[in-house]
Protein backbone atom coordinates (compact mmCIF):
# COMPACT_ATOMS: atom_id res chain seq x y z
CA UNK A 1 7.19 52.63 31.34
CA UNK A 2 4.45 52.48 33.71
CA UNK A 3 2.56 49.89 34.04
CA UNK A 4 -1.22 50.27 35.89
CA UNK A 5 -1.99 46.99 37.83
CA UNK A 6 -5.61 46.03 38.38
CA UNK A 7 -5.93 45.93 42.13
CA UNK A 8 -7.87 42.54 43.69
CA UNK A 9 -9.84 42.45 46.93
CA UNK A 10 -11.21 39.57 48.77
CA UNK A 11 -15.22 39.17 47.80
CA UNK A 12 -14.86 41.57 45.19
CA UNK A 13 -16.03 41.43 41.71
CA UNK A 14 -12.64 41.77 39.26
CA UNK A 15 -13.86 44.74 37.10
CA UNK A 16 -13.98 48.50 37.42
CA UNK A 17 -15.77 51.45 36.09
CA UNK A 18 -14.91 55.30 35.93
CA UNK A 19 -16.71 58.15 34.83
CA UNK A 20 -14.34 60.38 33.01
CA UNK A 21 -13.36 63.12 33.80
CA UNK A 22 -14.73 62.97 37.45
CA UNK A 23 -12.28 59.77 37.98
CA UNK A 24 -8.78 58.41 37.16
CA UNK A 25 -8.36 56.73 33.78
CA UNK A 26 -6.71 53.82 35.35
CA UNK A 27 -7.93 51.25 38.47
CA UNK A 28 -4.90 52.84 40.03
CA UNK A 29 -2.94 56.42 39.82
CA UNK A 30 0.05 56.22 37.38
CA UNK A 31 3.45 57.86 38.44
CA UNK A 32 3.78 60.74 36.49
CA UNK A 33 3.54 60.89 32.55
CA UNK A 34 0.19 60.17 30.70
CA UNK A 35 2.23 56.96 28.94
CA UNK A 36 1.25 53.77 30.02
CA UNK A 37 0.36 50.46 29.47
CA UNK A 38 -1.13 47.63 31.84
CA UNK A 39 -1.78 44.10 32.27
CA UNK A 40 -6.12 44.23 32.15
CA UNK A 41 -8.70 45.03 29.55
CA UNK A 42 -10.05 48.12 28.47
CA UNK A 43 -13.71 49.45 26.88
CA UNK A 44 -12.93 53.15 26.74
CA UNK A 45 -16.14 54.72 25.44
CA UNK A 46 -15.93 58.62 24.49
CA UNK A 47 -19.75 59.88 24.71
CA UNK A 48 -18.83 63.37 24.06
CA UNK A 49 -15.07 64.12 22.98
CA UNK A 50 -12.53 65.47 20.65
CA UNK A 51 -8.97 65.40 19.90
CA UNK A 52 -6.19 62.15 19.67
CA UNK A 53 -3.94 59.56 21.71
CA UNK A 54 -1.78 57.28 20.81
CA UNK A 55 -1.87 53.38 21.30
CA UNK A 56 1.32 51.83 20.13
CA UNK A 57 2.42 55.00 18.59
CA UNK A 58 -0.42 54.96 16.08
CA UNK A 59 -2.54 58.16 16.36
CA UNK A 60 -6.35 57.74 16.93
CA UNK A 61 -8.72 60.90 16.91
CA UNK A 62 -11.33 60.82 19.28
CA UNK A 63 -15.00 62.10 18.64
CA UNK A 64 -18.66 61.61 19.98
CA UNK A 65 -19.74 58.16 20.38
CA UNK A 66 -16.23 55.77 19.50
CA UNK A 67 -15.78 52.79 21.82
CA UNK A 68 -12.01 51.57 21.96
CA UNK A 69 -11.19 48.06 22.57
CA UNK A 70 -7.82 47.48 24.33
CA UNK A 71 -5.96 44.57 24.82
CA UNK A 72 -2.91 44.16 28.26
CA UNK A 73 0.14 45.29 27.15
CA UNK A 74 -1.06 47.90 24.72
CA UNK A 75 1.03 51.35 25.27
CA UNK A 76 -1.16 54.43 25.62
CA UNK A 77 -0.15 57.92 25.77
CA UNK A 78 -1.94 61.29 26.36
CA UNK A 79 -0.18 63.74 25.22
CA UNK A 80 -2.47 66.78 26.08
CA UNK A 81 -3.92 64.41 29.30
CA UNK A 82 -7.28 62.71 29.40
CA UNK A 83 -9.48 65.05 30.59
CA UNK A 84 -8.06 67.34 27.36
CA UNK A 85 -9.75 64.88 25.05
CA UNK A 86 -12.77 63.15 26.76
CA UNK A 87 -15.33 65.42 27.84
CA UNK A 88 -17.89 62.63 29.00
CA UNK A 89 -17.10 58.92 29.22
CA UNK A 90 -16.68 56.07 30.67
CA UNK A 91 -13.82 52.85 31.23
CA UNK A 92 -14.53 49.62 31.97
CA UNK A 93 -11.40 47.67 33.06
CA UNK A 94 -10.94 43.56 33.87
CA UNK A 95 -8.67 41.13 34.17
CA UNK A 96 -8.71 38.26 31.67
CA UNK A 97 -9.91 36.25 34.05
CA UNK A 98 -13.14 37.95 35.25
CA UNK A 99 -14.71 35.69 32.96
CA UNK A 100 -14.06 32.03 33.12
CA UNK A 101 -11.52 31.72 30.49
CA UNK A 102 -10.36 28.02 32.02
CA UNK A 103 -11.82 25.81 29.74
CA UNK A 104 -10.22 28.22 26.68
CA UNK A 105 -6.46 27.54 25.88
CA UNK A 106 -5.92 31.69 26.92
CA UNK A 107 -8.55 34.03 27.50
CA UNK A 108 -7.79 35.35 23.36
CA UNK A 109 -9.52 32.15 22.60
CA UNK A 110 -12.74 32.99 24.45
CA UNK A 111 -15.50 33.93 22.71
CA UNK A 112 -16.13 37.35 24.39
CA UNK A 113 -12.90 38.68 24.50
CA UNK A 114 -11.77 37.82 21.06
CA UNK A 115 -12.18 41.60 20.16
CA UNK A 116 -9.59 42.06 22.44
CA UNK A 117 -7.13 39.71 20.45
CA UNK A 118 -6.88 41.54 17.36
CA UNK A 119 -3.75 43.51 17.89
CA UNK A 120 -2.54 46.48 17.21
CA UNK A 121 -2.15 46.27 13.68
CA UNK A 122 -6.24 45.62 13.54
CA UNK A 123 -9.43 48.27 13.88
CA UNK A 124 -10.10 48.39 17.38
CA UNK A 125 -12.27 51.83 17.15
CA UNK A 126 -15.99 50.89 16.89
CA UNK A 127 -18.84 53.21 16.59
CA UNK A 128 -21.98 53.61 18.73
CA UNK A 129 -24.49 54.76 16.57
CA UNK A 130 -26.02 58.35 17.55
CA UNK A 131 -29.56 56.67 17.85
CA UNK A 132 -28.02 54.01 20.50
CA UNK A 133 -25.76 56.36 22.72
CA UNK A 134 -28.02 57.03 25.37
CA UNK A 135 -28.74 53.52 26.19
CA UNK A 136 -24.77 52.88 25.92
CA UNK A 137 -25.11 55.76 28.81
CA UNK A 138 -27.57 54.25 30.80
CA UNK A 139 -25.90 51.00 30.63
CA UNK A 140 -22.62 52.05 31.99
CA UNK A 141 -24.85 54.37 34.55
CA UNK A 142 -26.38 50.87 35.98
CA UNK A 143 -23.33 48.98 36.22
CA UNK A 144 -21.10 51.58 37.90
CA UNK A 145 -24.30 52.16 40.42
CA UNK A 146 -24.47 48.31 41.01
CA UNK A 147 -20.34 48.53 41.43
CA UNK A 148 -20.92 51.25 44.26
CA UNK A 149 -24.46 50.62 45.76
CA UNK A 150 -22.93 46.59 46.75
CA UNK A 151 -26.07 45.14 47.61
CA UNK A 152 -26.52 41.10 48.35
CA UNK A 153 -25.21 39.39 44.96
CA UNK A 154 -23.73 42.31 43.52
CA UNK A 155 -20.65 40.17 42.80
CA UNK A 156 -22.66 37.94 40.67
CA UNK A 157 -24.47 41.31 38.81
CA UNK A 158 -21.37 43.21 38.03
CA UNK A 159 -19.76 39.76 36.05
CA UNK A 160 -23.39 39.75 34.75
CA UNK A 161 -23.31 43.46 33.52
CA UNK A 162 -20.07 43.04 32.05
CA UNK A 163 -20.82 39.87 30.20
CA UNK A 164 -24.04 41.62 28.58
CA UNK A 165 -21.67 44.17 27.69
CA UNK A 166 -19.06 42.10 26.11
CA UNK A 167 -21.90 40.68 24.14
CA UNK A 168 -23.11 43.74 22.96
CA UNK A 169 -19.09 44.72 21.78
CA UNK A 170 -19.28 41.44 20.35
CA UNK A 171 -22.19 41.96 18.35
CA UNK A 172 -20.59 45.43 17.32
CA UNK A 173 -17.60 43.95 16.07
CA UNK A 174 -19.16 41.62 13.53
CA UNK A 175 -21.14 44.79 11.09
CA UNK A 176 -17.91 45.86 9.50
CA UNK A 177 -19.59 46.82 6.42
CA UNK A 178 -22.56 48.73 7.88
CA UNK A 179 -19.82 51.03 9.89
CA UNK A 180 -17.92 51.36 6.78
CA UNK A 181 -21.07 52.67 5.12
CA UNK A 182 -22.33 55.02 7.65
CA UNK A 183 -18.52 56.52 7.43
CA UNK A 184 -19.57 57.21 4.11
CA UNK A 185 -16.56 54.29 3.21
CA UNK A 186 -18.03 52.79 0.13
CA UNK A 187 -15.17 51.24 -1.44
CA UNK A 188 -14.40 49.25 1.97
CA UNK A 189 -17.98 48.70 2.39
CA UNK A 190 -18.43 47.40 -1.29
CA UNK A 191 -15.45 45.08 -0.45
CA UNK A 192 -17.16 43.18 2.91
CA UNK A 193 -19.82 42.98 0.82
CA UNK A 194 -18.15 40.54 -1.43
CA UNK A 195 -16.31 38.98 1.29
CA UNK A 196 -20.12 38.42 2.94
CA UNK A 197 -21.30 37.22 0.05
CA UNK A 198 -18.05 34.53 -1.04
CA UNK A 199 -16.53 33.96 2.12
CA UNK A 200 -17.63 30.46 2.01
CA UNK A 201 -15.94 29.67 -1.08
CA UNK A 202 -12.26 29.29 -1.53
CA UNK A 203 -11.96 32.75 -3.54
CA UNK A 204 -8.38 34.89 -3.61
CA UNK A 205 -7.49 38.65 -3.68
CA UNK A 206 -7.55 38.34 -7.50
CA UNK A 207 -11.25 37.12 -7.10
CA UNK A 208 -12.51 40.36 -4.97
CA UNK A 209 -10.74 42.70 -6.68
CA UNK A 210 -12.03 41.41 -10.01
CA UNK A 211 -15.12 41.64 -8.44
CA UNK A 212 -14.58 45.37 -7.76
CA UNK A 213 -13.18 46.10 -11.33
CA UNK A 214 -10.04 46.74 -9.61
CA UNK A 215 -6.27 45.46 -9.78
CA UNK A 216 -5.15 43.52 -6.84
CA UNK A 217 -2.16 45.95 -5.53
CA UNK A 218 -4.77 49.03 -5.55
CA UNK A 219 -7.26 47.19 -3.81
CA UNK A 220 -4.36 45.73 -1.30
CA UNK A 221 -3.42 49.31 -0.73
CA UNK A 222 -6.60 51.24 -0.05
CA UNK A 223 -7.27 48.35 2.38
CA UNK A 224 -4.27 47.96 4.47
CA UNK A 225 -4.10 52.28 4.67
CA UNK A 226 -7.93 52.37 5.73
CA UNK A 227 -8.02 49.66 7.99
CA UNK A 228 -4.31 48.20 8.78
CA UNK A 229 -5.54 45.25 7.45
CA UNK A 230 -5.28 43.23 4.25
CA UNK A 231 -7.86 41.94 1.87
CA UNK A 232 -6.46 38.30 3.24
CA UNK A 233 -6.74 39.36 6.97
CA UNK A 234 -10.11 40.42 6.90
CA UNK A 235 -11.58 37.85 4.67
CA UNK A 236 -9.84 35.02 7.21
CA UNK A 237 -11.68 36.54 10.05
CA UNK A 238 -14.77 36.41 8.46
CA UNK A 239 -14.59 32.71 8.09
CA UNK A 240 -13.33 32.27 11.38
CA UNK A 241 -16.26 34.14 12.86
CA UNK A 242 -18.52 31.66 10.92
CA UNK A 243 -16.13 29.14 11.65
CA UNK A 244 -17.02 29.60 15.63
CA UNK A 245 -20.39 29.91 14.94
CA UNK A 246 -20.69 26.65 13.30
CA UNK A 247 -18.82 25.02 15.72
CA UNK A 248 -20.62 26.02 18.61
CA UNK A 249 -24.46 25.58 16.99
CA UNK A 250 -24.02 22.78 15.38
CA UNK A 251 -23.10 19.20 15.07
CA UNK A 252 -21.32 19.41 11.54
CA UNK A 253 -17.80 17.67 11.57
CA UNK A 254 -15.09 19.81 11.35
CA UNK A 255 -13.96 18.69 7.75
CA UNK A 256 -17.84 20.17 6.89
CA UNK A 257 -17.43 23.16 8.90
CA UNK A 258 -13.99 23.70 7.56
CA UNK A 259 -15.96 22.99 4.02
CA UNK A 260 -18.70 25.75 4.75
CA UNK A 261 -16.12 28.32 5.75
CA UNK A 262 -14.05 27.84 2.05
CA UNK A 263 -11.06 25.42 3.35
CA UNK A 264 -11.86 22.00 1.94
CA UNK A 265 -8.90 20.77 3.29
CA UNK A 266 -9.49 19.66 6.54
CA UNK A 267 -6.24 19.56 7.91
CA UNK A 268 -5.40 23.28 6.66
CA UNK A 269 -8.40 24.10 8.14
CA UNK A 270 -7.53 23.06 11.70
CA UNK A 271 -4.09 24.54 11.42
CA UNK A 272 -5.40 28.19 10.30
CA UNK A 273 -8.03 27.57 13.05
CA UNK A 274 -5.39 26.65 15.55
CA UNK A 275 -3.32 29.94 14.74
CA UNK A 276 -6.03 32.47 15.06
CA UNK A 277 -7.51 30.56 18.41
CA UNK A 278 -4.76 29.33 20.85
CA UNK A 279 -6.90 25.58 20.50
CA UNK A 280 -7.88 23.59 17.43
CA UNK A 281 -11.83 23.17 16.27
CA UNK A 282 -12.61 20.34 18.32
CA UNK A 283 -11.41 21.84 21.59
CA UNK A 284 -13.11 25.27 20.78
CA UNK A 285 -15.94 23.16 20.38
CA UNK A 286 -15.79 20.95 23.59
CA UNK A 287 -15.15 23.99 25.66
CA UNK A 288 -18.03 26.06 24.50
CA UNK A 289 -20.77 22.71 25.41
């Protein structure tokens, strides 16, 4: 399998951006077959495209305006080649430690890059909307120009482009149920709503699908074959996203944030905290001051 390496230099800002299909789809040429994994991060935006690859083995189709997130180690494949798929895009590629992951127990716990961490059993297509793409454009535009042009400080305004980036990815990552909608999903979308709306309280599968007027194992199984995900999954990341949030804005003890996010028990709290985040409440919390 071959494996694409992101290449260092001395004084020189640890990310990378290509224009597709004008440039290679890696920070270095791969030996022969399409196939390939790598040990950095990927945002592989498809402004104008059609067609599929693979990551893991699991088929994706590609069309105007998706924005893959993918994690190091992740096997893609090309069957039919980039350039076959991707009429006009763009990669951005790191390493985990172009942002200052130190004070994180591994860069899947920092804030940032926990979009990264989902795995490959998780959504990691997200969708510009039409309305936004040509900003997404002119963003990438900037930061490959700032990548090339390397005036005084550009070191320090590349990390700073890529941070706003992650940001915005972020951001992106958190409307499930408005992307679910505008797929014309309203099932899915009906179900974040409930999750939204009970999240903080220790409700069940039983609870959202009686919610929905549905049984639990029908609900389970549109879920999982829509999204990859269960009911469960998604409905723990939820309260770990508000979870973070609380942790990092306020000064509520971690019994009452673990309260506010529907664990009352403190102590199971911490340990589902500690599973999804490499580091336990308090040290997310000390880390992020």
């Amino acid at each position: 399998m071959p494996v694409a390496v992101f290449q260092r230099g001395p004084g020189v800002p640890p990310v990378a951006v290509s224009h597709l299909p004008d440039e290679p789809l890696t920070a270095e040429v791969l030996p022969g077959r399409q196939t390939h994994t790598h040990d950095f991060l990927v945002l592989y935006y498809a402004h104008r495209a059609t067609g599929t690859f693979l990551i893991d083995d699991r088929i994706w189709s590609v069309t105007d305006g998706d924005l893959f997130v993918i994690a190091p180690g992740q096997v893609l494949s090309f069957p039919a080649g980039p350039a076959n798929v991707v009429a006009d895009g763009w990669v951005v590629f790191f390493p985990a430690d172009a942002l200052r992951t130190g004070a994180y127990a591994s860069w899947r716990a920092h804030p940032l890059l926990f979009p990264f961490a989902r795995g490959a059993d998780r959504a990691q297509r997200l969708r510009i909307p039409p309305a936004a793409r040509a900003a997404w454009v002119a963003r990438l535009v900037e930061f490959d120009a700032e990548l090339r042009a390397r005036r005084d400080g550009y070191r320090e305004a590349a990390l700073a482009h890529l941070t706003l980036l992650l940001v915005a990815v972020a951001r992106m990552s958190t409307d499930v149920a408005g992307e679910l909608r505008s797929a014309d999903e309203p099932l899915l979308a009906a179900v974040f709503d409930v999750i939204e709306q009970r999240f903080s309280e220790p409700i069940s599968l039983a609870d959202v699908a009686g919610a929905l007027a549905l049984t639990p194992g029908h609900l389970t199984t549109v879920v999982r074959r829509k999204t990859g995900r269960t009911v469960q999954q998604w409905l723990s990341e939820r309260r770990m996203q508000e979870a973070r949030r609380l942790l990092t804005e306020t000064d509520l003890t971690v019994a009452a944030v673990g309260r506010r996010v529907g664990y009352p028990d403190a102590s199971y709290f911490i340990r589902r905290f500690r599973a999804d985040h490499e580091a336990t409440p308090a040290q997310w919390r000390q880390a992020a001051d």
